[in-house]
N, C-alpha and C. Protein backbone atom coordinates (compact mmCIF):
# COMPACT_ATOMS: atom_id res chain seq x y z
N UNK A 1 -14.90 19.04 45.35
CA UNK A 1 -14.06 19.86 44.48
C UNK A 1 -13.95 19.19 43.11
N UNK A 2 -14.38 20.09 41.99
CA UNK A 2 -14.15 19.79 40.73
C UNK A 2 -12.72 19.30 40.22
N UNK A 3 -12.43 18.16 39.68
CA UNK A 3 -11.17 17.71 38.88
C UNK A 3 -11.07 18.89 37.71
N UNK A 4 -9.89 19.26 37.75
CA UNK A 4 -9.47 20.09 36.51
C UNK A 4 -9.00 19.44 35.04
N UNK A 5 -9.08 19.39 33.99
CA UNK A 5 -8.69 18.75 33.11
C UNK A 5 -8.85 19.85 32.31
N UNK A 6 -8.68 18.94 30.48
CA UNK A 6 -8.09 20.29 29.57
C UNK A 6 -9.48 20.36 28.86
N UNK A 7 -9.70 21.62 28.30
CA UNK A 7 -11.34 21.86 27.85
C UNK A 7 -11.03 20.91 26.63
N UNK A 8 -13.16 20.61 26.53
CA UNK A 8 -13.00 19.79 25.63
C UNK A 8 -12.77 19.28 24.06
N UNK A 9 -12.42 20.84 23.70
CA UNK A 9 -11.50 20.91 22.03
C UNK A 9 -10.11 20.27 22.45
N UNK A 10 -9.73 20.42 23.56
CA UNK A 10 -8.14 20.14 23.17
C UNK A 10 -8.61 18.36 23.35
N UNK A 11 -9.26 17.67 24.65
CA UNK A 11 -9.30 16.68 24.58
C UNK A 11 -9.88 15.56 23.14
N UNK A 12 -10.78 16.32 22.52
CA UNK A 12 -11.20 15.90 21.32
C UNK A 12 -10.13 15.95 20.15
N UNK A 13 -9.34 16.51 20.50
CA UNK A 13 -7.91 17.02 19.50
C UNK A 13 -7.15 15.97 19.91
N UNK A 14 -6.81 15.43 20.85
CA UNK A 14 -6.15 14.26 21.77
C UNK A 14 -6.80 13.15 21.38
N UNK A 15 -7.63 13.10 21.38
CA UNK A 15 -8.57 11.80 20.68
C UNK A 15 -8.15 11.35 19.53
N UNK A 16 -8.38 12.56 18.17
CA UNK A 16 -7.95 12.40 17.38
C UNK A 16 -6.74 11.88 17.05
N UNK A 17 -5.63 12.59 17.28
CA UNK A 17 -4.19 12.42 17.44
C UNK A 17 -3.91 11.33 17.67
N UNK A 18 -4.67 10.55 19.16
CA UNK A 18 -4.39 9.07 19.10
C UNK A 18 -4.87 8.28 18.38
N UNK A 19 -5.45 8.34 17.70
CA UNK A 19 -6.45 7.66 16.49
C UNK A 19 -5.39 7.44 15.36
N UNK A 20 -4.34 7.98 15.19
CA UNK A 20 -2.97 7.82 14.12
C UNK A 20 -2.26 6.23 15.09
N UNK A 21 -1.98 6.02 13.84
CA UNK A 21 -1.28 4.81 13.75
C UNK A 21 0.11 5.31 14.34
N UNK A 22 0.86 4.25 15.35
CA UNK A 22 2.02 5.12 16.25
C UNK A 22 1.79 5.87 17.60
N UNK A 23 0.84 6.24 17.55
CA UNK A 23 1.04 7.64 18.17
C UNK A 23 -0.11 7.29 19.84
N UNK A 24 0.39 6.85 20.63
CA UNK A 24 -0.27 6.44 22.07
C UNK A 24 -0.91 8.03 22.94
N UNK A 25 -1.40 7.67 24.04
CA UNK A 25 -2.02 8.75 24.58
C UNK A 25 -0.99 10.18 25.60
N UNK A 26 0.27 9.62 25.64
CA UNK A 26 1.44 10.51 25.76
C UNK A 26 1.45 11.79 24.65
N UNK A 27 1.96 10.86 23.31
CA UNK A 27 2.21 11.23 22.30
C UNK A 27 1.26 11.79 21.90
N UNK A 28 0.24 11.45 21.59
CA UNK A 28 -1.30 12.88 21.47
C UNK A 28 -1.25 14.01 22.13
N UNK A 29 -0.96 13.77 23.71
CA UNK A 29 -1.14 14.65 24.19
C UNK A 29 0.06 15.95 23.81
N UNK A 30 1.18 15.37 24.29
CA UNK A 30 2.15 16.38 23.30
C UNK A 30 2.05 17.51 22.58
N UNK A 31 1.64 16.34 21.25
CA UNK A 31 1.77 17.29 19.87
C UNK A 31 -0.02 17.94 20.07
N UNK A 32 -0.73 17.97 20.82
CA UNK A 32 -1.95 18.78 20.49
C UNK A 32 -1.61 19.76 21.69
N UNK A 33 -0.73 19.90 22.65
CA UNK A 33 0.08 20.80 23.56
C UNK A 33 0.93 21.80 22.42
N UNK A 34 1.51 21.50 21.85
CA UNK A 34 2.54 21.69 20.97
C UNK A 34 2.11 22.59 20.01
N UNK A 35 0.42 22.16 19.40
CA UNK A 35 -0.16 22.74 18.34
C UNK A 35 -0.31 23.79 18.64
N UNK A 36 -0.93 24.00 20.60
CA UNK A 36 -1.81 24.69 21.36
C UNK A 36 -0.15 26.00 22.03
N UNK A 37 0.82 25.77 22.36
CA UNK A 37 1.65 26.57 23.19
C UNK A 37 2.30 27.41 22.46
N UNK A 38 3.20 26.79 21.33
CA UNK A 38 4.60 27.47 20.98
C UNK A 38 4.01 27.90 19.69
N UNK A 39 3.61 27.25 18.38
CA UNK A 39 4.14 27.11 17.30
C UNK A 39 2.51 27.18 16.36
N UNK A 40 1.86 28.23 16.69
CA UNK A 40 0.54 28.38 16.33
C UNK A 40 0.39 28.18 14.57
N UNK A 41 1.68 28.91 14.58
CA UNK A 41 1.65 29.03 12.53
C UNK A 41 1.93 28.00 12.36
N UNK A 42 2.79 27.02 12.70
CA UNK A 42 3.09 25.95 12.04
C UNK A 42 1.51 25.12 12.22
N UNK A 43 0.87 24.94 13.56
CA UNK A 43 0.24 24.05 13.34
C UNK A 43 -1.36 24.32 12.49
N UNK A 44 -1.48 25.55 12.04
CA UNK A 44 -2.36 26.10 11.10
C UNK A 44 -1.69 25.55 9.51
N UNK A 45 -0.42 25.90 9.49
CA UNK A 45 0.14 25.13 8.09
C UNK A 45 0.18 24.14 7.97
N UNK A 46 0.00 22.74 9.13
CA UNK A 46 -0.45 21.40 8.95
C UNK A 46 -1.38 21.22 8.41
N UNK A 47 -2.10 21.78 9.39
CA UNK A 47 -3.69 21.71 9.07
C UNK A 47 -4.27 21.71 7.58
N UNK A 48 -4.06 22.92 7.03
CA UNK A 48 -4.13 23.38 5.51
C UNK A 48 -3.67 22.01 4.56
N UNK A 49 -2.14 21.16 5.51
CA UNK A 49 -1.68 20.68 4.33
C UNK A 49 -2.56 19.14 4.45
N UNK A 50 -3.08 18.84 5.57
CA UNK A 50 -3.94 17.53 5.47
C UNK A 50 -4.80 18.02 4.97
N UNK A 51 -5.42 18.72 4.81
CA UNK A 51 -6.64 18.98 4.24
C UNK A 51 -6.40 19.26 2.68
N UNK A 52 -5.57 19.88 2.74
CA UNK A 52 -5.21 19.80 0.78
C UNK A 52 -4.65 18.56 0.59
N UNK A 53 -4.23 17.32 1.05
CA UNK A 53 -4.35 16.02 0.68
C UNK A 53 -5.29 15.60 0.66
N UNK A 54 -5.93 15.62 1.65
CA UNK A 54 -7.51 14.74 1.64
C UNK A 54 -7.64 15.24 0.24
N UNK A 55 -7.78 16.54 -0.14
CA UNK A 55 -8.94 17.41 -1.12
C UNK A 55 -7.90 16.77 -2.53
N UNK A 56 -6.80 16.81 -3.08
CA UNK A 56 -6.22 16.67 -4.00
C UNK A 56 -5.79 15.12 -4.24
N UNK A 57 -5.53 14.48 -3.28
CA UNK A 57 -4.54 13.18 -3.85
C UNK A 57 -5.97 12.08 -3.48
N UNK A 58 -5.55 11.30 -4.79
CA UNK A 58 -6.45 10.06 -5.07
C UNK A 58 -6.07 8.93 -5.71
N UNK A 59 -6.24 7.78 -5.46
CA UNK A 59 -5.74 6.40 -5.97
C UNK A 59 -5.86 6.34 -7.42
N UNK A 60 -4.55 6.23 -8.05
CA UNK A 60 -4.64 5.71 -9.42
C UNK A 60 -5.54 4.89 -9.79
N UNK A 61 -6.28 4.77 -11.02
CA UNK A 61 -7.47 3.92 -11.41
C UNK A 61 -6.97 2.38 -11.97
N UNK A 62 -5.54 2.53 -12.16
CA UNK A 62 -4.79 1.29 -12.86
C UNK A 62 -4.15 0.83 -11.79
N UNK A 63 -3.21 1.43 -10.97
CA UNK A 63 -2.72 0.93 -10.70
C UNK A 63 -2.66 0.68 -8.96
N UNK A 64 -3.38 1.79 -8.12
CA UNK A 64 -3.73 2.53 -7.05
C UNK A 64 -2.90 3.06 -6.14
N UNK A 65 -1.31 3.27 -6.72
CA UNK A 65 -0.46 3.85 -6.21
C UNK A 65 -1.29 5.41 -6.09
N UNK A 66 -0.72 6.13 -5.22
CA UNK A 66 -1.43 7.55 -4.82
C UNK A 66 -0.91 8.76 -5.99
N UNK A 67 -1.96 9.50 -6.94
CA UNK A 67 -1.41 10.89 -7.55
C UNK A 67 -2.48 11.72 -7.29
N UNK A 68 -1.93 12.97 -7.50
CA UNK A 68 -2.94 13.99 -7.78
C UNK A 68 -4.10 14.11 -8.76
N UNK A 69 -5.39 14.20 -8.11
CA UNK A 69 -6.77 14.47 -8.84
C UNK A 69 -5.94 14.84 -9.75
N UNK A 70 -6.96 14.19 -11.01
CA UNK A 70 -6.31 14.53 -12.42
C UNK A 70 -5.06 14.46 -13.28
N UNK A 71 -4.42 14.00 -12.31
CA UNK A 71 -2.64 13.91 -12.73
C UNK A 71 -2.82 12.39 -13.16
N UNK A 72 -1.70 12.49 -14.25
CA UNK A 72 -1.05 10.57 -14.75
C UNK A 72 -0.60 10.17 -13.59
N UNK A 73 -0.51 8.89 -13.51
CA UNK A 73 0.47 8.34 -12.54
C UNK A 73 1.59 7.87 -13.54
N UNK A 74 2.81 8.19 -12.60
CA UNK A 74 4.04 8.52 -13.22
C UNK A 74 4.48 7.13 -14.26
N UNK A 75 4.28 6.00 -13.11
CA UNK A 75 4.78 4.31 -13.70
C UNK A 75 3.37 3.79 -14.61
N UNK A 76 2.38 4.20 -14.09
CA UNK A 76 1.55 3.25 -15.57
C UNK A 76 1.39 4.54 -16.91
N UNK A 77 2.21 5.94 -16.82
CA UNK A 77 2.49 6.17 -18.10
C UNK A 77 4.15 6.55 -18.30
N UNK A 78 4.43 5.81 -17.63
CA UNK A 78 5.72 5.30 -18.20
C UNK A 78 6.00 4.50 -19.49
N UNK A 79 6.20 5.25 -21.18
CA UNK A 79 6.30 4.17 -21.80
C UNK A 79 7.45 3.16 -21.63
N UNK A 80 8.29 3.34 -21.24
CA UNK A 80 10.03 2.42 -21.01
C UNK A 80 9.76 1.80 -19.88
N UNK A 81 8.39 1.62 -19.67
CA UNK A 81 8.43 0.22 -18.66
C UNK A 81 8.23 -0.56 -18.92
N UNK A 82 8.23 -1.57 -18.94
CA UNK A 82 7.79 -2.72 -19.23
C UNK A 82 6.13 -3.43 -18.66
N UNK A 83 5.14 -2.83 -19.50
CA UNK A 83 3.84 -3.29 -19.38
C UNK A 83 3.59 -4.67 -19.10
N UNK A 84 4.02 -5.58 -20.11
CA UNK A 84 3.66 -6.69 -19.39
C UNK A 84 3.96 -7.57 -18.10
N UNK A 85 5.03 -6.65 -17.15
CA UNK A 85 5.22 -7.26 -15.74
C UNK A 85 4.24 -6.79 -14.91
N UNK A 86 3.62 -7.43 -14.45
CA UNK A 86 2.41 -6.81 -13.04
C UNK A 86 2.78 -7.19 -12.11
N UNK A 87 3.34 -5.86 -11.53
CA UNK A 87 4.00 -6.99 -9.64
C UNK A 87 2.88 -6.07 -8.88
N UNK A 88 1.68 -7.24 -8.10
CA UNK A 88 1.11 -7.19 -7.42
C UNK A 88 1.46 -7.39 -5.85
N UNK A 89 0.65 -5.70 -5.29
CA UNK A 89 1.43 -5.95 -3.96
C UNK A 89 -0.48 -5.69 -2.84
N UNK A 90 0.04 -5.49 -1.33
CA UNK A 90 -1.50 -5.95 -1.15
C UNK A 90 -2.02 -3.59 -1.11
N UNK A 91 -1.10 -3.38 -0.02
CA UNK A 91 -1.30 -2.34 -0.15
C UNK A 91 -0.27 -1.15 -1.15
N UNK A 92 -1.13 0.63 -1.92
CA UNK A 92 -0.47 1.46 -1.96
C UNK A 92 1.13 1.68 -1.50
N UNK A 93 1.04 1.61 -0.37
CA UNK A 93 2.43 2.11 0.54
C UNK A 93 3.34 0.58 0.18
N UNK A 94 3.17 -0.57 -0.54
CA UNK A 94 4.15 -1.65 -0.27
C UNK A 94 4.81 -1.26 -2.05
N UNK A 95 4.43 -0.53 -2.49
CA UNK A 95 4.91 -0.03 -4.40
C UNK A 95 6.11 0.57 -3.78
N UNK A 96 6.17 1.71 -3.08
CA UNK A 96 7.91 2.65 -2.85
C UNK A 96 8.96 1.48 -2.71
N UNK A 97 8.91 0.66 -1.32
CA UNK A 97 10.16 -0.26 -1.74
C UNK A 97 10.39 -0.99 -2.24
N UNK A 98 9.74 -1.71 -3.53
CA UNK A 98 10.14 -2.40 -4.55
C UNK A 98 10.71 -1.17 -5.46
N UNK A 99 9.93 -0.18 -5.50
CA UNK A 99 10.31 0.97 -6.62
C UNK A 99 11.88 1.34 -6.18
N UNK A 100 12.12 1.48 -4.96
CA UNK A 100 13.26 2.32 -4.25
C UNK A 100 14.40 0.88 -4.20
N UNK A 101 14.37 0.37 -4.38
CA UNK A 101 15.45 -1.14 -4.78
C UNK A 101 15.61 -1.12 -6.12
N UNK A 102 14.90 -0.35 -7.10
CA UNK A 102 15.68 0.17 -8.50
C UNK A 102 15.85 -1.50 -9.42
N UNK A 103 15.67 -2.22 -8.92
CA UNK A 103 15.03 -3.82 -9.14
C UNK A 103 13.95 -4.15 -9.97
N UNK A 104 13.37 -3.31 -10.19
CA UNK A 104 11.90 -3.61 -10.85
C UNK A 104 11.76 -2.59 -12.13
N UNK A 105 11.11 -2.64 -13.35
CA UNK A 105 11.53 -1.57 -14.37
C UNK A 105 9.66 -2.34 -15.13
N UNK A 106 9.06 -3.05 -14.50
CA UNK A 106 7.40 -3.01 -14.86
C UNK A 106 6.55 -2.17 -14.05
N UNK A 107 5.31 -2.71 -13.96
CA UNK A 107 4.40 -2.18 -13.49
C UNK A 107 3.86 -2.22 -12.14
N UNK A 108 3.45 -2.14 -11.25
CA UNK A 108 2.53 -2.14 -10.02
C UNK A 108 0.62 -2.49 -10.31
N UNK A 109 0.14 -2.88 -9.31
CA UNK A 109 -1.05 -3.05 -8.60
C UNK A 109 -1.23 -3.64 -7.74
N UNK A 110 -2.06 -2.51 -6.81
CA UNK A 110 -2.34 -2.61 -5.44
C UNK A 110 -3.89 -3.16 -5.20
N UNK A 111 -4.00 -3.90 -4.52
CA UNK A 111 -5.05 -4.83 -4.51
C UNK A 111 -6.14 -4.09 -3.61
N UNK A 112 -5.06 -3.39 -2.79
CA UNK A 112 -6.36 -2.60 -1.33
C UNK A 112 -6.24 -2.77 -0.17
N UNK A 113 -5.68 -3.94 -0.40
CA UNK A 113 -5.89 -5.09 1.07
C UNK A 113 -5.31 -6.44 0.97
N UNK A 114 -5.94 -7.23 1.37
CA UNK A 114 -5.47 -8.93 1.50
C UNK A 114 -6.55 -9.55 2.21
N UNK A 115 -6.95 -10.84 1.78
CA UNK A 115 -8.27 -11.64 2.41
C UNK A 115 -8.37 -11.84 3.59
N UNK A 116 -9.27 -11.42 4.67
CA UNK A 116 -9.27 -11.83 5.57
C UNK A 116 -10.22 -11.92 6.00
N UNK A 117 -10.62 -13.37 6.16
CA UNK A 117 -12.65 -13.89 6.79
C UNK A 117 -12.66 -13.28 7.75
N UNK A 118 -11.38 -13.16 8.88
CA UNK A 118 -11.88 -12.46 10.07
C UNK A 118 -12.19 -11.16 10.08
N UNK A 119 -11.67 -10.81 9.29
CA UNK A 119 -12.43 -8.56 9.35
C UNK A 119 -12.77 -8.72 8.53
N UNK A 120 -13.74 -9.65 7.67
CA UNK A 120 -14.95 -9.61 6.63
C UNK A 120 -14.64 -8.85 5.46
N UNK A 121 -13.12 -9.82 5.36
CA UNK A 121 -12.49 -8.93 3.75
C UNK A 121 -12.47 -10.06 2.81
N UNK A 122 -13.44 -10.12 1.87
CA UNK A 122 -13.45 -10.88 0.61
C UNK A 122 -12.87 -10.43 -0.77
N UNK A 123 -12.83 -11.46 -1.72
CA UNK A 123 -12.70 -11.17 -2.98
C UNK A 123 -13.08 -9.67 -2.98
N UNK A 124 -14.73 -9.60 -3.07
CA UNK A 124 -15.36 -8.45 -3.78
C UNK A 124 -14.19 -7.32 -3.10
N UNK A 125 -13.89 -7.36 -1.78
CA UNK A 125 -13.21 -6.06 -1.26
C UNK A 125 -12.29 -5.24 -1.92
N UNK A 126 -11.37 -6.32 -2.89
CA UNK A 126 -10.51 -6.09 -2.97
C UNK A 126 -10.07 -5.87 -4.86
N UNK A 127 -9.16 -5.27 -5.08
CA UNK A 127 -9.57 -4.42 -6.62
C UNK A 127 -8.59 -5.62 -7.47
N UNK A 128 -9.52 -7.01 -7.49
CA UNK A 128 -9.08 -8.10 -8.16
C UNK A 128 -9.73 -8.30 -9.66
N UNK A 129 -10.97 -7.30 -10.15
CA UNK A 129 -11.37 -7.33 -11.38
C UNK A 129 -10.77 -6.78 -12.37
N UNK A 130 -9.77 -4.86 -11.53
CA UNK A 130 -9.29 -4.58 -12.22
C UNK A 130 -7.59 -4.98 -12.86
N UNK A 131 -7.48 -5.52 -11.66
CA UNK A 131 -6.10 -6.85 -12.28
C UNK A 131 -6.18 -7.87 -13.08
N UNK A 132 -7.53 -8.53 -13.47
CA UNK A 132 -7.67 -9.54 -14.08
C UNK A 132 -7.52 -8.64 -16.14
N UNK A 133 -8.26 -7.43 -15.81
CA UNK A 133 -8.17 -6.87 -16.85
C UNK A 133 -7.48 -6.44 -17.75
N UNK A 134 -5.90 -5.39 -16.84
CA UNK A 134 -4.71 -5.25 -16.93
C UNK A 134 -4.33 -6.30 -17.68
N UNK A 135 -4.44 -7.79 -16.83
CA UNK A 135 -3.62 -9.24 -17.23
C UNK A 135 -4.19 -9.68 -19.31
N UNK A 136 -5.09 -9.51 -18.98
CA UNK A 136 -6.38 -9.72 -20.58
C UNK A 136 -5.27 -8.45 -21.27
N UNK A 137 -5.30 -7.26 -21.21
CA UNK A 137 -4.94 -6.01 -21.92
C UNK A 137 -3.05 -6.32 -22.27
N UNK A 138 -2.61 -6.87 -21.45
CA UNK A 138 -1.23 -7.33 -21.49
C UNK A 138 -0.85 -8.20 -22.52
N UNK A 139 -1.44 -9.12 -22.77
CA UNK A 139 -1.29 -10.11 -23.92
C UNK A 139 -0.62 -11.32 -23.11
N UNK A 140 -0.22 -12.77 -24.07
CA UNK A 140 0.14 -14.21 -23.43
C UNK A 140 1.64 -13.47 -23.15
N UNK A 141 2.23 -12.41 -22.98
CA UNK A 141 3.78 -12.55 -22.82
C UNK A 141 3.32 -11.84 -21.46
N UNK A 142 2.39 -11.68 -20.48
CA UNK A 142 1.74 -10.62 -19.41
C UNK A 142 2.95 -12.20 -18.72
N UNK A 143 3.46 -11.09 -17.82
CA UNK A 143 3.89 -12.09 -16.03
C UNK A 143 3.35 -11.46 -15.00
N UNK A 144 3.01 -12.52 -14.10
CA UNK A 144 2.02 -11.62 -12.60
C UNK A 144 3.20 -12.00 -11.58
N UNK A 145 3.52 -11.19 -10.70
CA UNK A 145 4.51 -11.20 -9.68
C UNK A 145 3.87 -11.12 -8.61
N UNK A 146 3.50 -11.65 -8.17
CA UNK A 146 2.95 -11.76 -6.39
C UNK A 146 3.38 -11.39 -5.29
N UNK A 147 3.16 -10.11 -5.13
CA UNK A 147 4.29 -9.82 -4.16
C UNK A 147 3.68 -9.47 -2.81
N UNK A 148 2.41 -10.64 -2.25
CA UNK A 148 2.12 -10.08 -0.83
C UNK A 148 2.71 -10.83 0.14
N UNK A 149 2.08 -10.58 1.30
CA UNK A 149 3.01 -10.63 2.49
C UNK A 149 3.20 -12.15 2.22
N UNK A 150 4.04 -12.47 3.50
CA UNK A 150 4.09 -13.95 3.70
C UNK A 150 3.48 -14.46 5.03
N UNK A 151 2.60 -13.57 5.30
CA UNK A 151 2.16 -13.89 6.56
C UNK A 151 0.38 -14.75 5.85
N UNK A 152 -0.37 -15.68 6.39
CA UNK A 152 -1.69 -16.18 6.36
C UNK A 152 -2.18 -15.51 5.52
N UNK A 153 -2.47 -14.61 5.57
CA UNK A 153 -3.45 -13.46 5.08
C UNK A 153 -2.76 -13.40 3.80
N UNK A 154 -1.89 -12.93 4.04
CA UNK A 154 -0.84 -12.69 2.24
C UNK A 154 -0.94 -13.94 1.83
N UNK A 155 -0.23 -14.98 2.03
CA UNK A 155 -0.40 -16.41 1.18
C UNK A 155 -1.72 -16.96 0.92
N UNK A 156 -2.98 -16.58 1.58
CA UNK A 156 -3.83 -17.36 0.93
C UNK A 156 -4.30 -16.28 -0.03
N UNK A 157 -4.06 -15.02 -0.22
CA UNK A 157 -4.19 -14.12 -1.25
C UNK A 157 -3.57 -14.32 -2.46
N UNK A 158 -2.29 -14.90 -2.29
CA UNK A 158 -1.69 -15.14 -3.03
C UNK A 158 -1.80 -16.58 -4.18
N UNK A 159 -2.65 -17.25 -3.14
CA UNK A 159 -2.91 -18.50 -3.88
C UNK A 159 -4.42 -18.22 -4.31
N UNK A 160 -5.11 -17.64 -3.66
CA UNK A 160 -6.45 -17.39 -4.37
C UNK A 160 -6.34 -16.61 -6.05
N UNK A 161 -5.10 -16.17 -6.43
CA UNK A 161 -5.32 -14.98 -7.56
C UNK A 161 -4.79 -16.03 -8.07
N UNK A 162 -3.48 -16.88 -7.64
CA UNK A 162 -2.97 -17.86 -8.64
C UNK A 162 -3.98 -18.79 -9.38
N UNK A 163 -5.07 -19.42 -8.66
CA UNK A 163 -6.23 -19.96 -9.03
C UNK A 163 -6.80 -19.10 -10.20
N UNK A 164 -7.05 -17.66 -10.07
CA UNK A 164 -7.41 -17.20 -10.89
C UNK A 164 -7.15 -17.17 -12.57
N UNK A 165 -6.00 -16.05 -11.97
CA UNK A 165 -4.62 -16.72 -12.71
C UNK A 165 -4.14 -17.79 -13.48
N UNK A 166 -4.22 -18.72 -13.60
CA UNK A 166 -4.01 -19.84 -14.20
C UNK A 166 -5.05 -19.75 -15.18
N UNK A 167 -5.90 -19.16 -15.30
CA UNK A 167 -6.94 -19.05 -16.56
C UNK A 167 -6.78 -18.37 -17.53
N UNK A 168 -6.03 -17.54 -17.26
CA UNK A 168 -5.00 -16.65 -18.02
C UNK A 168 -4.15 -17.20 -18.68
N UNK A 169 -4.23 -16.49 -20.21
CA UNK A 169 -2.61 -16.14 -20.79
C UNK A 169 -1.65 -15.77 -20.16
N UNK A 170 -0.99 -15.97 -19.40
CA UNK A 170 -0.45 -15.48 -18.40
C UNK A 170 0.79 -15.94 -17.31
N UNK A 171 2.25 -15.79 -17.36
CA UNK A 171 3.14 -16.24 -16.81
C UNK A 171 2.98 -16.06 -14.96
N UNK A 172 2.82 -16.39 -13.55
CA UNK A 172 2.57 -16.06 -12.25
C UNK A 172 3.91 -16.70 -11.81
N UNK A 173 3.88 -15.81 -11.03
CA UNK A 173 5.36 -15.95 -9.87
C UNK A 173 5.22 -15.12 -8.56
N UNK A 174 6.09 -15.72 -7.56
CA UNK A 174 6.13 -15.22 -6.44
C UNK A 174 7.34 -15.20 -5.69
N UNK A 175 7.52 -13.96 -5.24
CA UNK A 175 8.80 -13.18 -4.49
C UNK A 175 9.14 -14.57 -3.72
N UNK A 176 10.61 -14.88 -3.93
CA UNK A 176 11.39 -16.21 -3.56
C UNK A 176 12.09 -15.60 -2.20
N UNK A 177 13.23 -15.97 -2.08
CA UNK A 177 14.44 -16.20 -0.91
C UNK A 177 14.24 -14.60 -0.23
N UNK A 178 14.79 -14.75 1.14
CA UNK A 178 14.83 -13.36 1.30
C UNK A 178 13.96 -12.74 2.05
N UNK A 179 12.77 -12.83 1.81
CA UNK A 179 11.27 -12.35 2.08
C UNK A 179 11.15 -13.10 3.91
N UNK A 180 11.13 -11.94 4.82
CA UNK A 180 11.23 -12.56 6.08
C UNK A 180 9.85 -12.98 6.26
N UNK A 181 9.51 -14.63 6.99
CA UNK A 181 8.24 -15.12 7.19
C UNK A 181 7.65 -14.17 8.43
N UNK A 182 6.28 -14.05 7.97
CA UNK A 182 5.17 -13.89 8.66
C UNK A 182 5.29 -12.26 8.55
N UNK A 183 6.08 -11.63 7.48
CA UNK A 183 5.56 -10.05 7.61
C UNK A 183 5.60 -9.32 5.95
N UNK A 184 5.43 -7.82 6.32
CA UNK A 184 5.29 -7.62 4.90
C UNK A 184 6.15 -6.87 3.94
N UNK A 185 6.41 -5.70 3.34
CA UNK A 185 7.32 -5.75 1.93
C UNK A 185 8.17 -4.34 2.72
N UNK A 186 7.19 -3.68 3.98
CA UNK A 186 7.49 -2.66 4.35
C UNK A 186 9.05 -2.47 5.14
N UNK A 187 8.84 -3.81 6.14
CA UNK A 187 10.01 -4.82 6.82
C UNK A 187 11.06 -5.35 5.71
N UNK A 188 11.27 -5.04 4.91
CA UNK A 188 12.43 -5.47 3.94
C UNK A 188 13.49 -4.65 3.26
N UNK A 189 14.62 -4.77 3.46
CA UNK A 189 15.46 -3.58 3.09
C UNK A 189 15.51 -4.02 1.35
N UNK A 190 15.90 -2.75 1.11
CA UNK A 190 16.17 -3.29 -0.63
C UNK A 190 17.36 -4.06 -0.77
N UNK A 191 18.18 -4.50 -0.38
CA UNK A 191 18.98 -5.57 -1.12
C UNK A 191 18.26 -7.31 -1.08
N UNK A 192 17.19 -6.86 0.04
CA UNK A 192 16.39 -8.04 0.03
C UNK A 192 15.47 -8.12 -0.39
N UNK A 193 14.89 -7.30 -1.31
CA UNK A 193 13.70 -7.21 -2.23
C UNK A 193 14.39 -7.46 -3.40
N UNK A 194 15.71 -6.90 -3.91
CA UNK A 194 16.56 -7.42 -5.17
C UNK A 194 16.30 -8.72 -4.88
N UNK A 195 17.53 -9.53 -3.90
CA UNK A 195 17.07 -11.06 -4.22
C UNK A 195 15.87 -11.88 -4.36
N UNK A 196 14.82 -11.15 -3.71
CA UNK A 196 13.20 -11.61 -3.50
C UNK A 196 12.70 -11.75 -5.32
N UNK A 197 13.10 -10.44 -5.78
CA UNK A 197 12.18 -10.12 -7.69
C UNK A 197 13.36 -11.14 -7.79
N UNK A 198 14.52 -10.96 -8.22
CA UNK A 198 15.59 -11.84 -8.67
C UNK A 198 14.94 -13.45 -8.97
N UNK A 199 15.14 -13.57 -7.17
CA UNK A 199 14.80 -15.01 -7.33
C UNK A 199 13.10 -15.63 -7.45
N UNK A 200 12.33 -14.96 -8.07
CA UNK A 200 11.06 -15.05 -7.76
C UNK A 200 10.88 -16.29 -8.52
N UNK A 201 9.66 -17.62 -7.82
CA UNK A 201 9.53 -18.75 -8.75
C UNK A 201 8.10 -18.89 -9.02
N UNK A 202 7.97 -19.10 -10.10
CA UNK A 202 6.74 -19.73 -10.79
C UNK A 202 5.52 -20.79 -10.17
N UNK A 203 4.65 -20.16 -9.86
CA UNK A 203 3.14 -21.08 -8.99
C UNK A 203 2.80 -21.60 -9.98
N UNK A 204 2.77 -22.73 -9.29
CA UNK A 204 2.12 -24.17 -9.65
C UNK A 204 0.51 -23.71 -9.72
């Protein structure tokens, strides 16, 4: 006797689903039940709306916070910001909670990533030419704020740009007190990202 199971669009739909960050083989199954039983329009209006992200939103060229094909990004044409602060963070998604702690009134750049020999992430990986450039375009009053994790990966990132860095016109600092060891900017409420920019100190 044949095992019954679910045909193989829905299981390939289940696949997918678990393939999201969060979301285990319960939880797939669910929401591709969910897509499939009750709520057909809604899950046709998902659909449409990942796909008009994929198709519309793209990494800023300055700074790589996320805007719309063709759109400014809001903070690098911000004139009342303050250009010469560059607070470097590793990923996109770590810019909202420094932004959302109302603490910060410069600039952003997102690197991509953070070094790591073990998943064969180098320099080249990572968008460290176009920060060096920013830093040159800023002038000797430019400050670099370092704001990656504090975990391995973040600190030797952090000391690799300082190396850089130091060749520069250029003031470098890094997020002080506050900053819980071994994780990243996402794990931090904003009154602890205030004291983190606040107290940020100057690399040697």
């Amino acid at each position: 006797m044949s095992q019954l199971d679910y045909p193989p669009p829905i299981l390939d739909l289940i696949q997918c689903l678990k393939s999201l960050p969060g979301i285990g083989s319960r939880g797939a199954e669910r929401l591709a039940l969910w897509m499939l039983n009750h709520r057909q329009q809604e899950a046709k209006t998902l659909a449409i709306s990942i796909q008009t992200t994929m198709d519309c939103i793209t990494p800023c060229p300055e700074c790589g916070f996320f805007v719309e094909d063709g759109a400014s990004c809001p903070a690098c044409a911000d004139p009342l910001r303050d250009h010469t602060l560059i607070c470097v963070v590793e990923e996109p998604t770590d810019i909202l909670p420094i932004e959302r702690s109302r603490a910060f009134n410069g600039v952003y750049h997102s690197l991509g990533g953070k070094l790591s020999p073990l998943d064969d992430i180098g320099p080249e990986d990572l968008r460290i030419d176009v920060l060096l450039q920013r830093v040159d375009a800023a002038g000797p009053d430019c400050e670099v704020i370092l704001a990656t994790g504090s975990d391995v990966e973040g600190e030797a990132t952090a000391a690799y740009l300082t190396e850089l860095l130091k060749k520069k016109q250029c003031r470098i600092s890094r997020l002080a007190q506050g900053m819980p060891a071994g994780s990243g900017l996402e794990q931090a409420d904003p009154l602890t990202l205030i004291k983190a920019l606040q107290g940020r100190t100057a690399c040697q």
